[in-house]
Protein backbone atom coordinates (compact mmCIF):
# COMPACT_ATOMS: atom_id res chain seq x y z
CA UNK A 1 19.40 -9.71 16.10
CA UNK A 2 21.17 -6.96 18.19
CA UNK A 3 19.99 -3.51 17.75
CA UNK A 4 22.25 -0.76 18.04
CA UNK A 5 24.03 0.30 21.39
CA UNK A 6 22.20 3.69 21.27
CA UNK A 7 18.63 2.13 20.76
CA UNK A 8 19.08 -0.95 23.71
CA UNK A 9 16.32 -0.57 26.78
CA UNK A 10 19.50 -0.71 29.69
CA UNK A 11 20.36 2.93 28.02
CA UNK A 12 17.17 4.35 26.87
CA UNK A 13 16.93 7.03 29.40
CA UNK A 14 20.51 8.52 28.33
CA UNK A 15 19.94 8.36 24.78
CA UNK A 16 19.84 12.57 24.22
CA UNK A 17 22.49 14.55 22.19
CA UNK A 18 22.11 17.10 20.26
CA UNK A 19 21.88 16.73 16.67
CA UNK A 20 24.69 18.56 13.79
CA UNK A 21 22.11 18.26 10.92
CA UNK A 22 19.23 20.44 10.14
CA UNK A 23 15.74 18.82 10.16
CA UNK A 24 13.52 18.14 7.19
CA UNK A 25 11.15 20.67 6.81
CA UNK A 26 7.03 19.86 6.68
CA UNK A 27 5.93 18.78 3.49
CA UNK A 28 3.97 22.01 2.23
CA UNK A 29 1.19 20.41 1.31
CA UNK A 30 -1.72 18.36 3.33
CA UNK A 31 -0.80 14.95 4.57
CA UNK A 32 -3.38 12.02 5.35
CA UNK A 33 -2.46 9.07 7.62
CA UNK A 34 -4.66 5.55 8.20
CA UNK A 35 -5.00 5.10 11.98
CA UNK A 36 -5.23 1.25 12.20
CA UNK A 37 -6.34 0.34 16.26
CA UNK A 38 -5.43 -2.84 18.24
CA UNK A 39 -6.98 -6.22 19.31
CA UNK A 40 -10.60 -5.31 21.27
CA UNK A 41 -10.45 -1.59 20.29
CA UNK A 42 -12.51 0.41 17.53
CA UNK A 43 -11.93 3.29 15.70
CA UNK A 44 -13.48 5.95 17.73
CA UNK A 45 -11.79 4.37 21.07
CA UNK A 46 -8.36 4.29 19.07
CA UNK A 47 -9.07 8.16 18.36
CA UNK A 48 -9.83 9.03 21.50
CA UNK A 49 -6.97 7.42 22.78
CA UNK A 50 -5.03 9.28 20.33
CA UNK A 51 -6.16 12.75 20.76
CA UNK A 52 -2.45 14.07 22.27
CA UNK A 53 -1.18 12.45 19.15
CA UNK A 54 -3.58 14.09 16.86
CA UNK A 55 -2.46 17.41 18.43
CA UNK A 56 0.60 17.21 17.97
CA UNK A 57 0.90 15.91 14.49
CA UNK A 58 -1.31 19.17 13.56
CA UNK A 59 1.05 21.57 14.95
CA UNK A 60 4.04 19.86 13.43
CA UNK A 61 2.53 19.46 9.88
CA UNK A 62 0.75 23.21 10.01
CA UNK A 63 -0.20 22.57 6.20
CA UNK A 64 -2.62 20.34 7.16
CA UNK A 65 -3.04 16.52 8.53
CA UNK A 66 -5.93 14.12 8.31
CA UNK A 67 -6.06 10.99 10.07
CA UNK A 68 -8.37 8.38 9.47
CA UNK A 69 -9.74 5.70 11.97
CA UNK A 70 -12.07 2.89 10.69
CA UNK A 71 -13.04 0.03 12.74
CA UNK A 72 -12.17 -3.33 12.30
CA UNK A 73 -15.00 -5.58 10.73
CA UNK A 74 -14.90 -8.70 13.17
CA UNK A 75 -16.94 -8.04 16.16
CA UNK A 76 -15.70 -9.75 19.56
CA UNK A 77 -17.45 -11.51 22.05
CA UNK A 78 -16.87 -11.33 25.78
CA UNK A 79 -15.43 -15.27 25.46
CA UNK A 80 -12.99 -14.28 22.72
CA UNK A 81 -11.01 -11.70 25.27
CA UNK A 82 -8.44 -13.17 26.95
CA UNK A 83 -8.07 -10.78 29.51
CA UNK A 84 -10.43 -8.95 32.32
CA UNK A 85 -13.22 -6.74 30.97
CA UNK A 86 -16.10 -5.21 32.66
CA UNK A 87 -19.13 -7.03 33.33
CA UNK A 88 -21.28 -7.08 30.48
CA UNK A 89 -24.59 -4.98 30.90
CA UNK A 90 -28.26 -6.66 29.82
CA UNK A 91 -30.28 -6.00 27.14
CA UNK A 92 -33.82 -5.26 27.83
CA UNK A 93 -34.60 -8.96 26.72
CA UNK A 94 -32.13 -10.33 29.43
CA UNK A 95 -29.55 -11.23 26.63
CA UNK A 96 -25.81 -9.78 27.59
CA UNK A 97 -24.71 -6.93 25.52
CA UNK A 98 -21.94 -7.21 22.90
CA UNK A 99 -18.53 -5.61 24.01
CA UNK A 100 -17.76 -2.66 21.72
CA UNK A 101 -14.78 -4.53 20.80
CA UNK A 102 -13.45 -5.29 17.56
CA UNK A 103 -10.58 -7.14 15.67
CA UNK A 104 -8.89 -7.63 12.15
CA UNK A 105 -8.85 -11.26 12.76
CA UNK A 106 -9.10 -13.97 15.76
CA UNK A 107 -6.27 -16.37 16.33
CA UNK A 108 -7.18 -19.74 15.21
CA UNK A 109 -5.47 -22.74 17.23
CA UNK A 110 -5.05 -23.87 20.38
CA UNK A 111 -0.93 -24.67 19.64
CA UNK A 112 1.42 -22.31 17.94
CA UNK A 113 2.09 -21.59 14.33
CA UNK A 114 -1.83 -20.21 14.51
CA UNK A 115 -3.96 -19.36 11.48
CA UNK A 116 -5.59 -15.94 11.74
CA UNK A 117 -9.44 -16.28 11.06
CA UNK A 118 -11.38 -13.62 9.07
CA UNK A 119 -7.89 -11.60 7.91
CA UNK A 120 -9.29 -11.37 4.16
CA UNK A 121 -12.39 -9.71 5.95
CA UNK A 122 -10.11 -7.02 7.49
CA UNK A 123 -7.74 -6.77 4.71
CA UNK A 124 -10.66 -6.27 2.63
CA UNK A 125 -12.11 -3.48 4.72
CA UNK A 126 -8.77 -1.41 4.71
CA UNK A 127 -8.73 -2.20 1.16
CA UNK A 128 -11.96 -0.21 0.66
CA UNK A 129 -10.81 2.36 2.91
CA UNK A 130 -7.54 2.87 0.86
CA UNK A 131 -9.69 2.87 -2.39
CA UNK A 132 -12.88 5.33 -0.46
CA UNK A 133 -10.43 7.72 1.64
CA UNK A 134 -7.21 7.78 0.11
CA UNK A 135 -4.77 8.62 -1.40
CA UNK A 136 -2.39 8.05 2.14
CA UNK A 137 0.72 8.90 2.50
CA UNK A 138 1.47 6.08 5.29
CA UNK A 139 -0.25 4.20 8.18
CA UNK A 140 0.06 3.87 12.04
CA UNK A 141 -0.63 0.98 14.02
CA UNK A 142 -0.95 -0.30 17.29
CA UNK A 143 -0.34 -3.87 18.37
CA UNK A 144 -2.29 -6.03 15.60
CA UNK A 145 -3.23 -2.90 14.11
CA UNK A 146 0.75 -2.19 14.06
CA UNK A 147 1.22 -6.06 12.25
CA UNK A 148 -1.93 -5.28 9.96
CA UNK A 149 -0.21 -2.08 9.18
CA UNK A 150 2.98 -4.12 8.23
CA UNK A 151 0.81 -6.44 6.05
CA UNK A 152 -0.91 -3.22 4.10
CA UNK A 153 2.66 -1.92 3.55
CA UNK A 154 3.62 -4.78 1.97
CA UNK A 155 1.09 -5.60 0.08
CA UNK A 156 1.50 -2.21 -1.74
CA UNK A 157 4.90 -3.03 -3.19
CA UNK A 158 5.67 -3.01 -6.12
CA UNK A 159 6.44 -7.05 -7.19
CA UNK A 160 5.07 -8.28 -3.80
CA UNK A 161 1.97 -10.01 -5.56
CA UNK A 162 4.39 -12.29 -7.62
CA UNK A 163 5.79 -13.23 -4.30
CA UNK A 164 2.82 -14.09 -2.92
CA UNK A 165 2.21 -16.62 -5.93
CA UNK A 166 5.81 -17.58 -6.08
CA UNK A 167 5.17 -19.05 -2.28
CA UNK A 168 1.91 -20.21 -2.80
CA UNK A 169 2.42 -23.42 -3.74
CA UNK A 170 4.76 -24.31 -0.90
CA UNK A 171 1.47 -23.37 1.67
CA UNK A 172 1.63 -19.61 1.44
CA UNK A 173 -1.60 -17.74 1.55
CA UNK A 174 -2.67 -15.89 -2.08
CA UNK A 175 -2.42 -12.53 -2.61
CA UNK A 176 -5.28 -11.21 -1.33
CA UNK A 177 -7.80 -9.98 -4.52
CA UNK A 178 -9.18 -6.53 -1.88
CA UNK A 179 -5.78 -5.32 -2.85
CA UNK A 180 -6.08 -6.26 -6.56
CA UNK A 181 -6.73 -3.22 -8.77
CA UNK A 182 -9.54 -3.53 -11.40
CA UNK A 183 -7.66 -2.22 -14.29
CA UNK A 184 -6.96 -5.62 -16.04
CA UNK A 185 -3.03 -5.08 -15.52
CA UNK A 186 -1.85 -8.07 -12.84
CA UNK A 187 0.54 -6.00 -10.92
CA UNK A 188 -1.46 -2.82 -9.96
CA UNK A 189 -3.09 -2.61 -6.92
CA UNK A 190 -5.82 -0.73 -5.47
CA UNK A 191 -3.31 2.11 -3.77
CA UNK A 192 0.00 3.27 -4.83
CA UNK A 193 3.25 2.27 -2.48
CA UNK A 194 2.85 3.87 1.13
CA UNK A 195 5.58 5.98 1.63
CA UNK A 196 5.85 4.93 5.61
CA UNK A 197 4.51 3.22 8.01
CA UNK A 198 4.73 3.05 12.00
CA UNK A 199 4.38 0.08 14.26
CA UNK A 200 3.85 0.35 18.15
CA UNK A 201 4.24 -2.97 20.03
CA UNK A 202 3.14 -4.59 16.37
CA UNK A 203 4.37 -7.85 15.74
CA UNK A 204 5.14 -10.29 13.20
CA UNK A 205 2.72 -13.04 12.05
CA UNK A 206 4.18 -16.58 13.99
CA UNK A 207 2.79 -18.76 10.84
CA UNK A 208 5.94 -17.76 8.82
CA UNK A 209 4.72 -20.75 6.29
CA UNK A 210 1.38 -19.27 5.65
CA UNK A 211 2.07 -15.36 5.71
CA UNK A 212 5.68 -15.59 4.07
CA UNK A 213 4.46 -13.32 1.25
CA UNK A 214 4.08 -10.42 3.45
CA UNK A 215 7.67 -11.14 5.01
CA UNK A 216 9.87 -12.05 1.79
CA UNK A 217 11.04 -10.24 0.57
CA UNK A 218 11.49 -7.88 3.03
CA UNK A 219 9.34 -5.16 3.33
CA UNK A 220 10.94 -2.35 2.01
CA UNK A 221 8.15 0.49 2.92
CA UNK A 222 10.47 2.75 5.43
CA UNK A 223 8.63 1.35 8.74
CA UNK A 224 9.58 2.49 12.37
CA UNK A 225 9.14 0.41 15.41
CA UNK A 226 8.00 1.47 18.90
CA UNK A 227 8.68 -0.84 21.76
CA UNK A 228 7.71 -1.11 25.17
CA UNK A 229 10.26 -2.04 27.45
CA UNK A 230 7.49 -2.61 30.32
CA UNK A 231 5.13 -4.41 27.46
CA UNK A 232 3.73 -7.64 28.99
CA UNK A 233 1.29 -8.30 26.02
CA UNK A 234 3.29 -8.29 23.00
CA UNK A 235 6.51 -9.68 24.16
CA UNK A 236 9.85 -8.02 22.80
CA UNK A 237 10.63 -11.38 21.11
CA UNK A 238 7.78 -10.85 18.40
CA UNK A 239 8.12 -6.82 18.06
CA UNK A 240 11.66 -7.60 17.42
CA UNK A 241 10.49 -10.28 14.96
CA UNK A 242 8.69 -7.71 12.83
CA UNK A 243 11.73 -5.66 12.92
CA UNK A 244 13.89 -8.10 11.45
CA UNK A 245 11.29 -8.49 8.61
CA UNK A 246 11.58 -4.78 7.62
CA UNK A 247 14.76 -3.69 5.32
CA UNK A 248 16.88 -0.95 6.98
CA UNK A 249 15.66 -2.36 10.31
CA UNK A 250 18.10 -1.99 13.12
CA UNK A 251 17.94 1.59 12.79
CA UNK A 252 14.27 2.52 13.08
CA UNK A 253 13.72 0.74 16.39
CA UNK A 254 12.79 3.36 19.06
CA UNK A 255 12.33 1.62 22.92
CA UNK A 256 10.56 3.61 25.48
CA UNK A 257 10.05 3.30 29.05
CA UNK A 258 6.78 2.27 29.04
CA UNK A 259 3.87 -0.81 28.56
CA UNK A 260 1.40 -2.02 26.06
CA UNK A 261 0.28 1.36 24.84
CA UNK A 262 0.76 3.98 22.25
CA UNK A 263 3.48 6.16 23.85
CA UNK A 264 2.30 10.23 23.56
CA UNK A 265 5.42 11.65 25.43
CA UNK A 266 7.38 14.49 23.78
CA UNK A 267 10.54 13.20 22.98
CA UNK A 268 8.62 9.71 21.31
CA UNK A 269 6.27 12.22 19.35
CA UNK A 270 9.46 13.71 18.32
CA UNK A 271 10.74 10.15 16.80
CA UNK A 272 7.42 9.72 14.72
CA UNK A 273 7.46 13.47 13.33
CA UNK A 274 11.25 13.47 12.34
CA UNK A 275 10.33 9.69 11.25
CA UNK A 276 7.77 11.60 8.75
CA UNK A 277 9.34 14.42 7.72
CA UNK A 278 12.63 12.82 6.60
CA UNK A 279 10.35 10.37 4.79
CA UNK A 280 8.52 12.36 2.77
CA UNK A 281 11.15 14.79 2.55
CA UNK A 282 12.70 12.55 0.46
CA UNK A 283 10.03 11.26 -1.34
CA UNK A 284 8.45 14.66 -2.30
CA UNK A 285 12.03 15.81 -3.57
CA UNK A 286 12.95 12.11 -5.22
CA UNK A 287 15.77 11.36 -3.27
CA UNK A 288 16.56 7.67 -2.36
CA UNK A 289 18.81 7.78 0.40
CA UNK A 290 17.22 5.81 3.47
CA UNK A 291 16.54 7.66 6.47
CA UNK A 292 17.13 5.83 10.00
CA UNK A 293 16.77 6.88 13.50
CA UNK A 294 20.58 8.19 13.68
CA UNK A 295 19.79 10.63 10.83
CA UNK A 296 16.53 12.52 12.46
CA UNK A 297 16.39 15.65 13.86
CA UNK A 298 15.15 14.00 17.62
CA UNK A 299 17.08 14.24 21.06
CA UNK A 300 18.60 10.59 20.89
């Protein structure tokens, strides 16, 4: 795909002009976000991380924000992280302790396209979270928390379960029954549309066969993309191949100058607020007009 002149990595840094429009205001009313954290993270880590973030969401939506951080259900062993980690301390009994690390699935495979083990078990947790904690207005995620957040997103459209079960018998997974309401009517699900959602250094699932129901259609939840240009983890290649599964996509694609982290610097924390406030903006007023990076009130 190519993105947009304005939004390329080789002219990040000169991206600022000032803006003719006048920004969306705050909603007036209180706002709740799901926090969903990466591969080998938990909830508390991903909130601590996020603390800077949490900040400055408050002061920009002064009628009140609550974000909300569960932990993944699938609890990792040293062997299934693929990268250094601190010697492991023993138990009294000699046994190595447990990493507080935690995932919403485990690649399966040795080869690519890989199956991801245990994804009904974290799709079912956020499912109860959704159900116990919400209503949400949208959800941020970071790396497979930013392609689970992708996946809830979807999964909240309206018609997605039919194509779930359209695809299903050409080897698609089926629609997963945590997100199935329990009113007796097929198409409701446990949580009404999110209005956004936010992806930094997410990524799309490579098994386009077996997760094509969260993919296609395209997801139509207004999603914005952060991208590391420094990010050695998640390469560009599969960020970008999220994006391209997202309608409206070329122009909510924000780079920054940066690595495999969720970026707290002004001007990004500027993207994701403008991101919001045009978003619900529109949705608390009923307008339909799709937003996009170009129409924000931010300095690029």
């Amino acid at each position: 795909m190519h993105l947009p002149r304005h939004l390329t990595p080789s002219n990040l840094l000169s991206l600022y002009r000032t803006r003719t429009m006048a920004a969306a205001p705050p909603p007036s009313r209180p706002i709740k976000i799901l926090m969903i954290h990466g591969f080998t993270q938990s909830g508390p880590n991903f909130h601590a991380k996020t603390r800077a973030l949490e900040k400055n969401l408050q002061k920009a939506f002064p009628a009140g924000i609550t974000l909300s951080y569960p932990t993944a259900p699938i609890r990792l062993a040293h062997a299934d992280i693929p990268f250094p980690t601190a010697a492991p301390e023993a138990k009294e009994n000699g046994d190595a302790e447990e990493p507080d690390a935690w995932a919403w699935w485990k690649r399966k495979g040795d080869a690519e396209p890989y199956a991801y083990e245990g994804l009904e078990l974290g799709l079912e947790t956020l499912a109860r979270v959704l159900k116990d904690e919400g209503p949400f207005d949208g959800v941020i995620g970071f790396s497979q928390g930013g392609a689970m957040a992708a996946m809830v997103a979807a999964l909240l459209e309206p018609e997605r379960r039919k194509a779930f079960e359209k695809l299903y018998p050409e080897g698609g997974i089926s629609y997963p029954q945590s997100f199935e309401a329990d009113t007796g009517y097929m198409e409701e699900t446990i949580h009404a549309p999110l209005k956004f959602a936010v992806s930094y250094s997410g990524f799309a699932a490579r098994d386009v066969d077996l997760y094509r129901g969260f993919y296609e259609p395209k997801i139509k939840t207004p999603m914005l993309h952060f991208i590391g240009t420094l990010d050695t983890v998640v390469e560009e290649s599969r960020s970008l191949a999220l994006v391209e599964r997202c309608e409206q996509s070329e122009d909510r694609v924000v780079y920054h100058p940066g690595g495999h982290f969720l970026t707290t610097q002004k001007t990004y924390v500027a993207a994701l607020v403008g991101f919001i406030k045009e978003v619900l903006h529109k949705a608390d007023n009923g307008e339909q007009k799709e937003e996009s990076v170009e129409d924000m009130d931010v300095p690029f």
